[in-house]
C-alpha atoms as a PDB file:
ATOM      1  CA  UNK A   1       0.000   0.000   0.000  1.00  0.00           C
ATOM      2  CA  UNK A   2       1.283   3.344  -0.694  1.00  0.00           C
ATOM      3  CA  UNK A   3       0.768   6.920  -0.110  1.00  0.00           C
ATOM      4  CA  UNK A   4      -1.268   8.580  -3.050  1.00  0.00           C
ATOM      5  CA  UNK A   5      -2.254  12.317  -1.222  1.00  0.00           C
ATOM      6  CA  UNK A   6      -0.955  13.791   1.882  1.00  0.00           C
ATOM      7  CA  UNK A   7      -3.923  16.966   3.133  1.00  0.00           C
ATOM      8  CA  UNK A   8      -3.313  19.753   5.720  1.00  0.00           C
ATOM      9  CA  UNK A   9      -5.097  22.648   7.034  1.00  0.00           C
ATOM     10  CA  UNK A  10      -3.423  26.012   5.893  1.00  0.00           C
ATOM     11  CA  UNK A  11      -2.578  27.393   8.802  1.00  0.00           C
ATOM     12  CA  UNK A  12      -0.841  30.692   8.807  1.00  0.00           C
ATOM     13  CA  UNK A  13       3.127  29.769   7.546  1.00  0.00           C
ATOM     14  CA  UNK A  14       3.560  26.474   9.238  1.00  0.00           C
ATOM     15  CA  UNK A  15       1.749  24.627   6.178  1.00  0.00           C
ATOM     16  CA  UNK A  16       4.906  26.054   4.064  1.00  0.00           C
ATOM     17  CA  UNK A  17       7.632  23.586   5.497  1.00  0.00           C
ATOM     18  CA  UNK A  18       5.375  20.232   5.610  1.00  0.00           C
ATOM     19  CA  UNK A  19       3.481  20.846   2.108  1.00  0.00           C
ATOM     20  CA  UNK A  20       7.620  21.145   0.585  1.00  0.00           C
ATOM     21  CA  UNK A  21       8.455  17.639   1.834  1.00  0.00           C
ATOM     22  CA  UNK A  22       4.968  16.145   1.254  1.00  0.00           C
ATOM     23  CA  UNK A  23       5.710  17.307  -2.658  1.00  0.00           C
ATOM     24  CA  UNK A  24       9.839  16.546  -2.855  1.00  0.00           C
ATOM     25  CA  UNK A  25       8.742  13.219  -1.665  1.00  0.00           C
ATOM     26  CA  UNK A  26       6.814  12.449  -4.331  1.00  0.00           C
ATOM     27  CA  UNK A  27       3.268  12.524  -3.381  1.00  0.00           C
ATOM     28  CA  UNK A  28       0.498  14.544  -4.077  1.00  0.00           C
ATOM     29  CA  UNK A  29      -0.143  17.591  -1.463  1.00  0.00           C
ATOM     30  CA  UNK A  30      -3.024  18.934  -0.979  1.00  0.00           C
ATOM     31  CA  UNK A  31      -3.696  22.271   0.997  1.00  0.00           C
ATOM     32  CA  UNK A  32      -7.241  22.810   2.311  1.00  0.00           C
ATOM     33  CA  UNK A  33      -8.528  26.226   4.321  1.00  0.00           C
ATOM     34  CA  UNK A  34      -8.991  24.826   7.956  1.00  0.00           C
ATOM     35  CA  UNK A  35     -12.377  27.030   7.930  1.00  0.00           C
ATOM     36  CA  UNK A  36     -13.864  24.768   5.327  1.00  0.00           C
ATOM     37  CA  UNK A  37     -12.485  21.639   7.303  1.00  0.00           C
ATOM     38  CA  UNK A  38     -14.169  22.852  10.677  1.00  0.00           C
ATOM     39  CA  UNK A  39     -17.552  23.575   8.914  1.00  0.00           C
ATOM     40  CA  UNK A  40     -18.094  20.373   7.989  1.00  0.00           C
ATOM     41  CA  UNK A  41     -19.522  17.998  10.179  1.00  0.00           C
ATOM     42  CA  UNK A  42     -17.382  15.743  12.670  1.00  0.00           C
ATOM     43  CA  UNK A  43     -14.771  15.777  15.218  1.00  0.00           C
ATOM     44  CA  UNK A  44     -12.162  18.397  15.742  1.00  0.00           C
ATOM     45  CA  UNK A  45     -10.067  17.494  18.064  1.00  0.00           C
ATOM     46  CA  UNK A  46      -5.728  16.972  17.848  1.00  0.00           C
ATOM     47  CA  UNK A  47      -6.393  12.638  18.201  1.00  0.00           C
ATOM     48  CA  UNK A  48      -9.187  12.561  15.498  1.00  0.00           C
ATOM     49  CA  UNK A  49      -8.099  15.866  13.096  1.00  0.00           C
ATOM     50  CA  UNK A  50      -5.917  13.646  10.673  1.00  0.00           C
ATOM     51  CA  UNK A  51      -8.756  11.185  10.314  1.00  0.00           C
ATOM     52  CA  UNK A  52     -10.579  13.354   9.646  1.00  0.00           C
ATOM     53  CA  UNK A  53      -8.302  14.792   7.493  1.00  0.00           C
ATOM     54  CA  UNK A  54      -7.937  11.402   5.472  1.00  0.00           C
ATOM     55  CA  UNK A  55     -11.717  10.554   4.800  1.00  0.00           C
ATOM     56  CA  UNK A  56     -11.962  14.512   3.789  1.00  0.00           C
ATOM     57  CA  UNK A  57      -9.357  13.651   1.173  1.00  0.00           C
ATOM     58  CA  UNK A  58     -10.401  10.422   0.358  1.00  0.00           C
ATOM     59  CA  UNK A  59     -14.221  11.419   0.082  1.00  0.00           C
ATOM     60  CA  UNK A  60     -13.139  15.239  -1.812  1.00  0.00           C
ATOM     61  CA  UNK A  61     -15.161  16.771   0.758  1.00  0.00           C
ATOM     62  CA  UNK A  62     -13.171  20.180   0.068  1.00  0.00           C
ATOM     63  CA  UNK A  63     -11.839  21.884  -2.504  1.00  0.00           C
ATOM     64  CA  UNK A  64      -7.987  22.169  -2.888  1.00  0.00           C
ATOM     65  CA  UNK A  65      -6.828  25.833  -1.974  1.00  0.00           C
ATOM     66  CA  UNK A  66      -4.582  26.562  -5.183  1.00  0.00           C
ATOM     67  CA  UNK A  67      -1.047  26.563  -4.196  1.00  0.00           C
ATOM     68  CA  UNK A  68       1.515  27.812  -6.675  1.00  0.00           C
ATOM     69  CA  UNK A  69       4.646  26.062  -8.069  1.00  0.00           C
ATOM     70  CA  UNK A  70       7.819  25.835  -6.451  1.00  0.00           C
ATOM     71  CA  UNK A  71       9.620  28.448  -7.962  1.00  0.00           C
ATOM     72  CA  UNK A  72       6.339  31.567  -7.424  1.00  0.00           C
ATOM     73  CA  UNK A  73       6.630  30.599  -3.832  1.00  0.00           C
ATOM     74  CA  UNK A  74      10.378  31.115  -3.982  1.00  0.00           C
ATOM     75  CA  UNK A  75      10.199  34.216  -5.505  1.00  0.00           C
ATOM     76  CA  UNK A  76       7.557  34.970  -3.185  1.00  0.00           C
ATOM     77  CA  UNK A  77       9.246  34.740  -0.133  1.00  0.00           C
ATOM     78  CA  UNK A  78      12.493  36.801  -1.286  1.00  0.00           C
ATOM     79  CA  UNK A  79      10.122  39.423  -2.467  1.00  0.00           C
ATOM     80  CA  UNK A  80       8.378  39.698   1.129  1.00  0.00           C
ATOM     81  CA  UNK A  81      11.805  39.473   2.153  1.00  0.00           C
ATOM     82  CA  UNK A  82      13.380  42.063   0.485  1.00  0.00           C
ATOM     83  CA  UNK A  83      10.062  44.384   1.572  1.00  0.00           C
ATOM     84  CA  UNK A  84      11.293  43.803   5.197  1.00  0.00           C
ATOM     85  CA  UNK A  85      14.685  44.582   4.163  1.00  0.00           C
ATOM     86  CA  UNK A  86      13.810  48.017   2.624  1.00  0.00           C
ATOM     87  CA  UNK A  87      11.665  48.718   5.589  1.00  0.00           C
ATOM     88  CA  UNK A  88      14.131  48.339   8.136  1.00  0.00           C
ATOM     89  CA  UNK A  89      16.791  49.988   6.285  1.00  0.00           C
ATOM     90  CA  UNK A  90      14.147  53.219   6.062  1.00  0.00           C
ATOM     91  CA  UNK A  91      13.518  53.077   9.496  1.00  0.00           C
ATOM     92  CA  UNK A  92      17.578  53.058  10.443  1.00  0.00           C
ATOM     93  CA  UNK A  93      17.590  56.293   8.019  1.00  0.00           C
ATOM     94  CA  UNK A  94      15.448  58.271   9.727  1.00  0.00           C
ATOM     95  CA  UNK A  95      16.958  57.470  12.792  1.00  0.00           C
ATOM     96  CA  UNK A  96      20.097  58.661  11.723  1.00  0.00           C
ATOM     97  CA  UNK A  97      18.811  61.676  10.211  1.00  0.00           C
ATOM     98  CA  UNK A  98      16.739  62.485  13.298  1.00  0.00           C
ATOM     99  CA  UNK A  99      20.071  61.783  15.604  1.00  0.00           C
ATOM    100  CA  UNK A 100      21.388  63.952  13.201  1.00  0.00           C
ATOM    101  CA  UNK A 101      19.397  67.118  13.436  1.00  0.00           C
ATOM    102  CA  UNK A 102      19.463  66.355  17.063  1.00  0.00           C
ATOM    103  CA  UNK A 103      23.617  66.256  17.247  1.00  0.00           C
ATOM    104  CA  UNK A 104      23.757  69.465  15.070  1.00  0.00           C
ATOM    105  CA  UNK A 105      21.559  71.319  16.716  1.00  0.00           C
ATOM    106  CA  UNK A 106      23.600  71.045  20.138  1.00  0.00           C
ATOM    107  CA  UNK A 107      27.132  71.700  18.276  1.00  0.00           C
END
């Protein structure tokens, strides 16, 4: 017997990490929104929630959130990066500038 589909919840980043070794191990991930999963009838608890899980997947009782390839959520994540980046390194200039006027206007 093997593994045909592997389903989580999406839940905030921590989907991200699991979903990538689900997929680089060769089976098919699928990524549901855990509000759909709880409004459907049946158990939600941490012992039963991948039961669950498995007969929602094995009966299609959701629909798929869509999940881009590999390389869009790569060039996600150093774009969101590289927004932090340019925030922080406006917020250390205006710092300077305003330790600036500060220093000058002592001098």
């Amino acid at each position: 017997m093997s593994v045909e589909a592997a389903v989580m919840e999406r839940t905030g980043i921590y989907w991200q990490a699991p979903f990538a070794a689900v997929e680089a191990a060769g089976v098919k991930a699928i990524l549901v929104h855990a509000r759909q999963v709880k409004q459907l009838k049946g158990r939600k608890t941490d012992v039963a929630d991948s039961v669950w899980l498995a007969c929602v997947c094995q009966f299609g009782l959701c629909t798929p959130s869509h999940v881009p390839p590999e390389p869009f959520r790569e060039l996600r994540s150093l774009s969101r990066q590289r927004r932090v980046l340019v925030r922080q390194r406006s917020t250390v200039r205006n710092r300077v500038q305003i330790h600036a006027r500060r220093s000058a206007g002592r001098a």
